[in-house]
Protein backbone atom coordinates (compact mmCIF):
# COMPACT_ATOMS: atom_id res chain seq x y z
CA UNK A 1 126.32 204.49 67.14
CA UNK A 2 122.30 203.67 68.05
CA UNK A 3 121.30 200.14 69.07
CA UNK A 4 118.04 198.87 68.33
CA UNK A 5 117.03 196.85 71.53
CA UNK A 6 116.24 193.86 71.75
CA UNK A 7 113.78 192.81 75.23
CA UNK A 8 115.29 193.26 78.29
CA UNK A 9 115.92 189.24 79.56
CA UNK A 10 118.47 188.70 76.61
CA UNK A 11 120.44 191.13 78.30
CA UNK A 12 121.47 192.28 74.82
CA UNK A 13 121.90 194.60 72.07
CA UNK A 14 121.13 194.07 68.66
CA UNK A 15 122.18 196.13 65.42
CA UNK A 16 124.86 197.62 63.63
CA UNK A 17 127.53 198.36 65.09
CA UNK A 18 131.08 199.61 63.55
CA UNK A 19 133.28 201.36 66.12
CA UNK A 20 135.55 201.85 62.64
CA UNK A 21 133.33 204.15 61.50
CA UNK A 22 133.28 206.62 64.36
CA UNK A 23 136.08 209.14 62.19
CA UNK A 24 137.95 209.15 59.10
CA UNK A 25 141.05 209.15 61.16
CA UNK A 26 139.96 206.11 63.09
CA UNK A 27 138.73 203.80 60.53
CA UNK A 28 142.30 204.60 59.09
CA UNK A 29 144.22 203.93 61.90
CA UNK A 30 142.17 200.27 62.10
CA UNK A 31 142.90 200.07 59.00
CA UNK A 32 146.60 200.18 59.05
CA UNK A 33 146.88 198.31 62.21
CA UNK A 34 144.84 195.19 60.59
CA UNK A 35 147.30 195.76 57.61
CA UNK A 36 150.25 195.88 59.63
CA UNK A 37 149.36 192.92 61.48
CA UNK A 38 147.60 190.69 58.61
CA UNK A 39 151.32 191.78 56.84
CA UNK A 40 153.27 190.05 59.57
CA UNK A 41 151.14 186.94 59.55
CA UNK A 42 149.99 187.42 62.92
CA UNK A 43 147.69 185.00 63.47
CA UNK A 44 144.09 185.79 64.69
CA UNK A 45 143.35 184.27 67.80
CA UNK A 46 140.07 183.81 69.08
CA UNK A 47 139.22 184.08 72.93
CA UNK A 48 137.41 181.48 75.29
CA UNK A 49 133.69 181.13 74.01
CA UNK A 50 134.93 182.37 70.11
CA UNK A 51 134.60 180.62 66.85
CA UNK A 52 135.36 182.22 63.79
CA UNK A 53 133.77 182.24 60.36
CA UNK A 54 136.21 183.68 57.47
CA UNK A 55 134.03 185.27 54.79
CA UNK A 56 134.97 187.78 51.53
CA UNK A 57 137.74 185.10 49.96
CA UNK A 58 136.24 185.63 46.66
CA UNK A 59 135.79 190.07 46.98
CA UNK A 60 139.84 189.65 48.29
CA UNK A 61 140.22 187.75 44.86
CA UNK A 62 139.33 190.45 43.18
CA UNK A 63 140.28 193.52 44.67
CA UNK A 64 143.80 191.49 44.44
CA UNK A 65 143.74 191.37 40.50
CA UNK A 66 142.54 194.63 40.31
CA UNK A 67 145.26 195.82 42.15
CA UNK A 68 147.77 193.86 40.38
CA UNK A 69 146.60 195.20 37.33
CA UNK A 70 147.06 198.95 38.54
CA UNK A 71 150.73 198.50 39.65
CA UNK A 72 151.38 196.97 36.01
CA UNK A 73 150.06 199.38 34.13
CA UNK A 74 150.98 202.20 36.78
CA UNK A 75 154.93 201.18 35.92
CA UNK A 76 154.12 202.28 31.98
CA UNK A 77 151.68 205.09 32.58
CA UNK A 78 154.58 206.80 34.73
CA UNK A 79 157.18 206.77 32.13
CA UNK A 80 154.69 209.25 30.04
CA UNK A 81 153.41 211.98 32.94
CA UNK A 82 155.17 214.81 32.96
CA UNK A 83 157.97 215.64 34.95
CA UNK A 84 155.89 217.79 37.67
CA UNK A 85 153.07 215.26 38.03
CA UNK A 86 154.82 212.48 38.50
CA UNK A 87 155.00 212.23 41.77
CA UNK A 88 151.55 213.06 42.24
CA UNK A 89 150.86 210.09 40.04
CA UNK A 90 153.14 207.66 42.49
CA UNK A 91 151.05 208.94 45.29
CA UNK A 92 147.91 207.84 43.29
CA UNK A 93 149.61 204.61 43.01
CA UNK A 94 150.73 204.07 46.70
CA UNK A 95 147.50 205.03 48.58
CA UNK A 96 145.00 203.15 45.89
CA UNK A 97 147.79 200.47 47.04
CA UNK A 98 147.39 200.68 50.87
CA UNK A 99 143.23 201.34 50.37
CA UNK A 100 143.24 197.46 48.50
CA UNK A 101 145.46 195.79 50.85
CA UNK A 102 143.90 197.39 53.82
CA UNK A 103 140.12 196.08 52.83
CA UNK A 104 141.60 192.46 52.72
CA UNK A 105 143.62 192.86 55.78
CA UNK A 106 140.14 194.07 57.42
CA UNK A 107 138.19 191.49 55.93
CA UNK A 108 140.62 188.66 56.99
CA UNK A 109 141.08 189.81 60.52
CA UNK A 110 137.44 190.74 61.20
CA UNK A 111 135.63 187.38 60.39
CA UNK A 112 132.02 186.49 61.67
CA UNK A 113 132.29 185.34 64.95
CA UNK A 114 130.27 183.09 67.64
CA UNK A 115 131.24 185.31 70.59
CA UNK A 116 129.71 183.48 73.94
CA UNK A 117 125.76 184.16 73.23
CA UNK A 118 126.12 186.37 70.63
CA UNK A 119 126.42 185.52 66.90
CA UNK A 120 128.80 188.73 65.05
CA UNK A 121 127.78 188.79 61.33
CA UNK A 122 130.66 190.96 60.66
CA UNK A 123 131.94 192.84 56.99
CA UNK A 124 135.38 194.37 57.44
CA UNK A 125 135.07 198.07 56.79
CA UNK A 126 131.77 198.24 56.81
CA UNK A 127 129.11 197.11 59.21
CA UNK A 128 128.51 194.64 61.86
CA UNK A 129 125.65 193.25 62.94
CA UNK A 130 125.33 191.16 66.32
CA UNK A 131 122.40 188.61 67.20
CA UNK A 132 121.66 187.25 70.34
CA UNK A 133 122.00 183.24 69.82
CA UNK A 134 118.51 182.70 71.76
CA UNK A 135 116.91 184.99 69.08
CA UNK A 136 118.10 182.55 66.20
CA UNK A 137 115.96 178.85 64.86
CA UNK A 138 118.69 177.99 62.94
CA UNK A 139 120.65 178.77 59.41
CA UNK A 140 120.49 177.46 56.33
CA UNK A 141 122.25 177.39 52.98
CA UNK A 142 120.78 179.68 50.29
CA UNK A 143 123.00 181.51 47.58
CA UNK A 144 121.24 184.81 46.81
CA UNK A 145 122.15 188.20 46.08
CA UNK A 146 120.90 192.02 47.96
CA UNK A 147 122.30 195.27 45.90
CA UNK A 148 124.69 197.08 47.81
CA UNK A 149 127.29 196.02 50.92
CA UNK A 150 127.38 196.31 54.68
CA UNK A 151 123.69 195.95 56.65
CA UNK A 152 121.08 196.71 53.88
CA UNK A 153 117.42 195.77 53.08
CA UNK A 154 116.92 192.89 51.30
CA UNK A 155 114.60 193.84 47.92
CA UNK A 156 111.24 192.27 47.71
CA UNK A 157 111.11 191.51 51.65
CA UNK A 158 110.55 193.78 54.12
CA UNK A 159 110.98 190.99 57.18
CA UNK A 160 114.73 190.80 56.04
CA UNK A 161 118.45 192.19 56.04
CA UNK A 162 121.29 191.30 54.62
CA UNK A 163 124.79 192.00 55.71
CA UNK A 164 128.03 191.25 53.73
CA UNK A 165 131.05 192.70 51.76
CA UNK A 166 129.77 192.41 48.70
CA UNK A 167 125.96 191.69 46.89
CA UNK A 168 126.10 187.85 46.90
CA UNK A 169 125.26 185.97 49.93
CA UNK A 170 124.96 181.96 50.92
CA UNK A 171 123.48 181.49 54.19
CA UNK A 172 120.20 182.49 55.60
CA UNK A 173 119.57 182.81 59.48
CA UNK A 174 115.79 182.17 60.36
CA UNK A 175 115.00 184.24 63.81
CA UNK A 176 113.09 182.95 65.94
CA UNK A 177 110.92 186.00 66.48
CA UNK A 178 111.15 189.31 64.46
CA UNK A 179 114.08 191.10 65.85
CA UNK A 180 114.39 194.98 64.76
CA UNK A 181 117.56 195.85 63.80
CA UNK A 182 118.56 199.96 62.64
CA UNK A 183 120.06 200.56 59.56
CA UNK A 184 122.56 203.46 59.39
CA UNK A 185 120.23 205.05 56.40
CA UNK A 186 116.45 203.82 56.29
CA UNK A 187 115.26 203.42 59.83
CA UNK A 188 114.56 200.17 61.42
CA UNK A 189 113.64 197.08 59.84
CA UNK A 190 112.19 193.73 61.77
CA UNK A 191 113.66 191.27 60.42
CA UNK A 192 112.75 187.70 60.86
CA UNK A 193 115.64 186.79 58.71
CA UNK A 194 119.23 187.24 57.97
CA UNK A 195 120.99 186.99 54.71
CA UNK A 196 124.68 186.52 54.99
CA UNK A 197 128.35 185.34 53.42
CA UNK A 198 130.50 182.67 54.60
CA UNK A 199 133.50 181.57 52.25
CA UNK A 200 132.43 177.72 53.36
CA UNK A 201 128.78 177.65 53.98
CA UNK A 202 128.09 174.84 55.07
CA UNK A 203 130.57 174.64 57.93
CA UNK A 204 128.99 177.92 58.69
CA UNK A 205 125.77 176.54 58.67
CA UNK A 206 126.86 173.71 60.94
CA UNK A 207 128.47 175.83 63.36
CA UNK A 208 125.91 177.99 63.71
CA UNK A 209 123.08 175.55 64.40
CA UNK A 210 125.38 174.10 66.75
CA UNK A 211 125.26 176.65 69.05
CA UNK A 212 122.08 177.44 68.91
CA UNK A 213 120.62 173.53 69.71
């Protein structure tokens, strides 16, 4: 994965990033390790220089009803396949299963992150996006919504990205200089701001101009 840089005395590099999405069998084995671990309640402990920033609460919400609703009307639906595809149809069942559990688990256990210098504006199973704290003025509350999930564009302004699990976001990172920042489709956008999704934003807000005063 391709870093766009960012000059040389911040020491650091600035883009998406998603080592998850290196191989089908990798982002599956992350998968199922955040699973397994987010299944045993092991807790999530940041290092020395870490604060966290949960995010996706209200996509889990969903992806847990629509879950739900597949294993109760999977029970019904299995009493009329036939014989032979029946098991096929539990398979069905099981992995669609594992794939909804497994996109909370990653949510949950990949939450933005104040890492030392670097702010992490992370989304689960899809991209990540890191900015250098000495790049950022400060953030600000503003519910808004940008089509699409992961590190995108943001429609109608070509100075900004937005990166989150799903379309709707609620807190807007002002850059203190344009910063360009590589998309995995669409080349490189410089971005002045940062559209983003915090499940409390205003304690994300606070946190973030925190570190960066």
């Amino acid at each position: 994965m391709s870093f766009a840089k960012v000059p040389d005395d911040d020491h650091m590099s600035v883009g998406a990033v998603n080592p998850r999405r290196s191989s089908a069998a990798a982002w599956s084995a992350e998968m199922l390790r955040d699973l397994a671990l987010w299944s045993g309640r092991r807790p999530l402990e940041p290092a020395d220089g870490q604060r966290f920033i949960p995010h996706s609460a209200d996509a889990r919400m969903v992806v847990w009803a629509v879950a739900a609703t597949d294993l109760v009307t999977g029970l019904p639906i299995d009493t009329i396949v036939p014989t032979a595809l029946r098991a096929l149809h539990i398979l069905w069942t099981v992995v669609l299963l594992v794939l909804s559990l497994g996109f909370c688990a990653m949510t949950v256990r990949t939450p933005h992150m104040i890492d030392g210098p670097v702010l992490r504006i992370r989304t689960g199973p899809f991209r990540e996006l890191a900015i250098p704290l000495t790049a950022v003025r400060s953030a600000r509350r503003a519910h808004g919504s940008a089509p699409g999930h992961g590190l995108r564009r943001v429609p109608d302004d070509e100075t900004a990205v937005a990166c989150s699990v799903t379309s709707a976001t609620s807190v807007v990172l002002e850059l203190d200089r344009p910063v360009p920042v590589r998309l995995r489709r669409g080349g490189v956008v410089t971005a002045e701001r940062v559209h983003w999704a915090a499940d409390d934003p205003a304690a994300a807000v606070r946190l973030v101009n925190a570190a960066v005063t």
